[in-house]
Protein backbone atom coordinates (compact mmCIF):
# COMPACT_ATOMS: atom_id res chain seq x y z
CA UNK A 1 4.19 -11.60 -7.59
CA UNK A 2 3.11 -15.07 -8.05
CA UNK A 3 -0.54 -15.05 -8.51
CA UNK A 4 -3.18 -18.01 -8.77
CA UNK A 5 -6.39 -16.73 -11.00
CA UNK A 6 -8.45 -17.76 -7.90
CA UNK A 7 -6.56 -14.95 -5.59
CA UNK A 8 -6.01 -12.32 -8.83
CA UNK A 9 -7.10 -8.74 -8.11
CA UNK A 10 -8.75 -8.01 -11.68
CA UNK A 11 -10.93 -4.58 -11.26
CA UNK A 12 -8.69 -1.53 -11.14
CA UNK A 13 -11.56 0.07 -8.87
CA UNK A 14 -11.03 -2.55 -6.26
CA UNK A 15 -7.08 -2.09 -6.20
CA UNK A 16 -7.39 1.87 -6.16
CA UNK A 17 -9.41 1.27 -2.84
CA UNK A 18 -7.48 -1.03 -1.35
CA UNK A 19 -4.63 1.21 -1.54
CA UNK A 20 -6.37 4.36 -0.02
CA UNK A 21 -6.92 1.77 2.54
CA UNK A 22 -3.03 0.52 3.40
CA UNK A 23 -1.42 3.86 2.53
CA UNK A 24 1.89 3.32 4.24
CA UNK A 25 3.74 1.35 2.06
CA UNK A 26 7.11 0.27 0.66
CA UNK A 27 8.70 1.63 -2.23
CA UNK A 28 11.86 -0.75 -3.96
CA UNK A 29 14.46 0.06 -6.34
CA UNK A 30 17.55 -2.19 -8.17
CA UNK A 31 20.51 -1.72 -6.35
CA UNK A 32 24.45 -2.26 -7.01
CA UNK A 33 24.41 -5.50 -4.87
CA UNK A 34 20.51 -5.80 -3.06
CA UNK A 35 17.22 -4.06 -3.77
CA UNK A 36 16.92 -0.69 -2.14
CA UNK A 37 13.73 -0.41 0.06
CA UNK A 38 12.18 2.34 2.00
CA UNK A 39 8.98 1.99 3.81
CA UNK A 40 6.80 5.25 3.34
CA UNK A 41 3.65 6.48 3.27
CA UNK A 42 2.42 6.52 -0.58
CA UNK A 43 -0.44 8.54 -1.60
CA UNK A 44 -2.40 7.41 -5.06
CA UNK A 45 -3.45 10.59 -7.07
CA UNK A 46 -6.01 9.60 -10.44
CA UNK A 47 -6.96 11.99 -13.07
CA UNK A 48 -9.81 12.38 -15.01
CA UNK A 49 -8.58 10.90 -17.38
CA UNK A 50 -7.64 7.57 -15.10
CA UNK A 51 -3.75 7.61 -15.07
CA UNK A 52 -2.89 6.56 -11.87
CA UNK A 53 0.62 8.50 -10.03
CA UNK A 54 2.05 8.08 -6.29
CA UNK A 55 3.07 10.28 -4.36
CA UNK A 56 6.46 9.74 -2.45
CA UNK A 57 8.88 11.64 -0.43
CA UNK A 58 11.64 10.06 1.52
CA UNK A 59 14.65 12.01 3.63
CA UNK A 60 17.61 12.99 2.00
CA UNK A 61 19.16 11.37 5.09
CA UNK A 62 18.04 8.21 3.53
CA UNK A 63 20.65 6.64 1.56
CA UNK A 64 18.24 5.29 -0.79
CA UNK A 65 16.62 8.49 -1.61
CA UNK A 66 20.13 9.49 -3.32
CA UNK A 67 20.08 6.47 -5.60
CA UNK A 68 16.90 6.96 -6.80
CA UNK A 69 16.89 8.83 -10.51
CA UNK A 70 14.51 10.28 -13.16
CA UNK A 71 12.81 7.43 -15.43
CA UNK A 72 13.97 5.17 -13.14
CA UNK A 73 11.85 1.80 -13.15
CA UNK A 74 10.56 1.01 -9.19
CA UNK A 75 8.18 -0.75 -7.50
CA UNK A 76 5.48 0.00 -4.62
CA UNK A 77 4.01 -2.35 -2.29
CA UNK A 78 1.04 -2.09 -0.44
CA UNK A 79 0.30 -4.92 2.35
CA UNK A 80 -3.14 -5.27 3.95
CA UNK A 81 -4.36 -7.50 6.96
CA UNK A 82 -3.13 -10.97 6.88
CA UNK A 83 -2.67 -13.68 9.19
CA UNK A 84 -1.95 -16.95 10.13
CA UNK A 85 -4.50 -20.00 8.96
CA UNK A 86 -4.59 -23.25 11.22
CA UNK A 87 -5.97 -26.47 10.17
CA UNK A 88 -7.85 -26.50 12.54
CA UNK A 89 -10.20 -23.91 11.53
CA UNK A 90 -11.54 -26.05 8.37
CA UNK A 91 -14.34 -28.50 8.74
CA UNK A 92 -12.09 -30.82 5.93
CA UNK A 93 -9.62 -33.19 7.86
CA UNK A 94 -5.59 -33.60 6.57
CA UNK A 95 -4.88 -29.93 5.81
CA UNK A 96 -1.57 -27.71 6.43
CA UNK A 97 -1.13 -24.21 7.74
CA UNK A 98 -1.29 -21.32 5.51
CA UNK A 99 -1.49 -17.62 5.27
CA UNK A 100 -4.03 -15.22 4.32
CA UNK A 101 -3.12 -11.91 3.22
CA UNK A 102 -4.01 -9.13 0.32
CA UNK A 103 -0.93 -7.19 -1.16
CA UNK A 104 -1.20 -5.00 -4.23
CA UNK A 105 2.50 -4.01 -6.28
CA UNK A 106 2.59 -1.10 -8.53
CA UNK A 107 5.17 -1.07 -11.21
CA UNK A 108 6.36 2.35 -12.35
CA UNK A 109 8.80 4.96 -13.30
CA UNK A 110 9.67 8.19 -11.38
CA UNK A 111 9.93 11.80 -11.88
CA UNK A 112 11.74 13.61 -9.37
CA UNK A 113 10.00 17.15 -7.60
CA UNK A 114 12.74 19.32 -7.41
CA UNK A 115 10.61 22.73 -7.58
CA UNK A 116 9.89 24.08 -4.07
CA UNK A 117 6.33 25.11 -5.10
CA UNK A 118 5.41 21.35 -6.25
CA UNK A 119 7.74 19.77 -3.27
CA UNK A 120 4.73 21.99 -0.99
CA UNK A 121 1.94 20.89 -3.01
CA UNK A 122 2.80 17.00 -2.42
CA UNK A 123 3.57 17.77 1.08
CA UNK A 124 0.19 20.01 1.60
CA UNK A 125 -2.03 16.72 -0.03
CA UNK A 126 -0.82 14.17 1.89
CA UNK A 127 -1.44 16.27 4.65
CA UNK A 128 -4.71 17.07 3.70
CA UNK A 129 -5.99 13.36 3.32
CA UNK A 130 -4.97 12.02 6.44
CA UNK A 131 -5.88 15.17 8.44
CA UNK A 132 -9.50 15.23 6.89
CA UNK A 133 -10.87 13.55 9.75
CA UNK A 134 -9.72 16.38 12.29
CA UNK A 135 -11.74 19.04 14.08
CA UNK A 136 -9.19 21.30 13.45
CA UNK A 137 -7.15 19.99 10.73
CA UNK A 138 -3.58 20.72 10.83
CA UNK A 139 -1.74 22.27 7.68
CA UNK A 140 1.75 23.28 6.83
CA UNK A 141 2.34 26.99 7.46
CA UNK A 142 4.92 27.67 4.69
CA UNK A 143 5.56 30.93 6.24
CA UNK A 144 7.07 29.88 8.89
CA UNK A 145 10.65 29.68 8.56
CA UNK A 146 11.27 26.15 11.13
CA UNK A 147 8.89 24.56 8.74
CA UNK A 148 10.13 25.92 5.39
CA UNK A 149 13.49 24.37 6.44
CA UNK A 150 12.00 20.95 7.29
CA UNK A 151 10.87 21.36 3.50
CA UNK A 152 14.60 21.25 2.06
CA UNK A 153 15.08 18.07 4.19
CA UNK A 154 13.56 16.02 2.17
CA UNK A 155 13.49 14.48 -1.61
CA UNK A 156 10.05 14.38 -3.33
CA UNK A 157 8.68 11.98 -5.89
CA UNK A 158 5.73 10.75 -8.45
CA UNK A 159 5.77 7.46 -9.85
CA UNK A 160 3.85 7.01 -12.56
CA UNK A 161 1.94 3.35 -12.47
CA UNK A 162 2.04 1.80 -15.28
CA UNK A 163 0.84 -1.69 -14.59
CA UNK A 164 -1.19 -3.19 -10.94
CA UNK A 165 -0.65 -7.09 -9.40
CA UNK A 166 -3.16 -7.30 -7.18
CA UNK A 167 -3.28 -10.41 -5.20
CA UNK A 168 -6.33 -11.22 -2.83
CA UNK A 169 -5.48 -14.75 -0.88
CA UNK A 170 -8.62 -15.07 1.77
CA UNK A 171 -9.81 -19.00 0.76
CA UNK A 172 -11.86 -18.60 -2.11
CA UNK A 173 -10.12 -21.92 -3.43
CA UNK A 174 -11.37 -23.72 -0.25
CA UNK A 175 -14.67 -25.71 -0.25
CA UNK A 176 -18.13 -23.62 0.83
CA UNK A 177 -17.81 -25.61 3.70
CA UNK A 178 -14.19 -24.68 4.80
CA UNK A 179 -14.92 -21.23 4.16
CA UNK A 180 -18.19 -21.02 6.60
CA UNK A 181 -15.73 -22.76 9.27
CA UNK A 182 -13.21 -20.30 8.56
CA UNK A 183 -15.08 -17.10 8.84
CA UNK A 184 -16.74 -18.52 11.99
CA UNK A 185 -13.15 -19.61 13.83
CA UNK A 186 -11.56 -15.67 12.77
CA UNK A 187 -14.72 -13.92 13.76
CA UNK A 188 -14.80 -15.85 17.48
CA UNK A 189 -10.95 -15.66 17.42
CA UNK A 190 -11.20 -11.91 19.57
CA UNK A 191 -8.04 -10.45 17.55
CA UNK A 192 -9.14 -7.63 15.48
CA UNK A 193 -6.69 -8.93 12.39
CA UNK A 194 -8.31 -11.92 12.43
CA UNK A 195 -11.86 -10.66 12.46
CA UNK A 196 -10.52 -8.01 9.98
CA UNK A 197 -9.40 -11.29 7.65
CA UNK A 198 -12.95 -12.35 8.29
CA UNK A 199 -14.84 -9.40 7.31
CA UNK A 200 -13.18 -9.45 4.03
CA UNK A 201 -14.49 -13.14 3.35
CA UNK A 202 -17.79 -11.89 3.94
CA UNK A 203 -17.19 -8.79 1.37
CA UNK A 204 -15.43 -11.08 -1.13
């Protein structure tokens, strides 16, 4: 990913976050004549130790999911609010459009799940994240046999990260006066991305 030092993610902290935050994903591997790509929710796991893995399962419907091997070398993407810029929105005259965006790659190797007992686990803490917010949060019943079945349709995953880009592209190379004219032009612009794109200025 081309990166400018302006727009470089460079805390490990701030990338981990940011990918709680965007967890569906895509995940991309070489193939024969293109790049195979999947998009999929990814869920980051740290240790204590602060080795960072991903947790990914894909169908074994999905043509990809068959090409994918042990040790093989793969990249995740993560893409967060972005939007188009107008030229209009700075106070500087004789500008072109642009886009604003924050997208984070991790560069890895994977290790296939193949044991039932670990397929569950991934399955059970993906679940568990996104169903934290529930009143009544919903969990796999492994018992049950319709359920245990839906288990052996699909291929499990954990790439091991090895190296984060982390690219954050919201105008910090733009003058403090193009950037007060652009927060105030997304914040009145009444789409949530937009004001989204703003809020992140502010946080920057």
């Amino acid at each position: 990913m081309y990166i400018p030092a302006h727009f470089k993610i460079k805390e490990t902290a701030e990338i981990r976050t940011f990918v709680k935050a965007h967890p569906f994903g895509m995940l991309l591997s070489n193939g024969s004549q293109v790049p195979g790509v999947t998009h999929l929710p990814l869920q980051l796991m740290t240790d204590e130790k602060g080795n960072d893995t991903i947790n990914i399962h894909l169908s074994k419907a999905n043509p990809h999911a068959n090409t994918l091997k042990n040790g093989e070398s793969v990249v995740a993407v993560f893409l967060g609010t972005n939007g188009y810029i107008s030229p209009r929105w700075y106070a500087e005259k004789y500008n072109v459009p642009t886009w604003n965006y924050t997208a984070v790659h991790a560069f890895g190797t994977l290790r296939k799940i193949e044991n039932e007992a670990e397929l569950m686990k991934l399955v059970d803490q993906l679940t568990i994240e996104h169903e934290a917010g529930a009143e009544s949060p919903w969990k796999a019943d492994w018992s049950v046999e319709k359920i245990r079945k839906m288990l052996n349709a699909i291929i499990g995953f954990e790439l091991k990260v090895e190296r984060w880009e982390g690219k954050k592209k919201i105008g910090q190379n733009r003058s403090a006066e193009d950037q007060a004219s652009l927060k105030l032009n997304l914040e009145n612009s009444g789409d949530p991305a937009y004001q989204r794109l703003a809020q992140q200025m502010k946080t920057n």
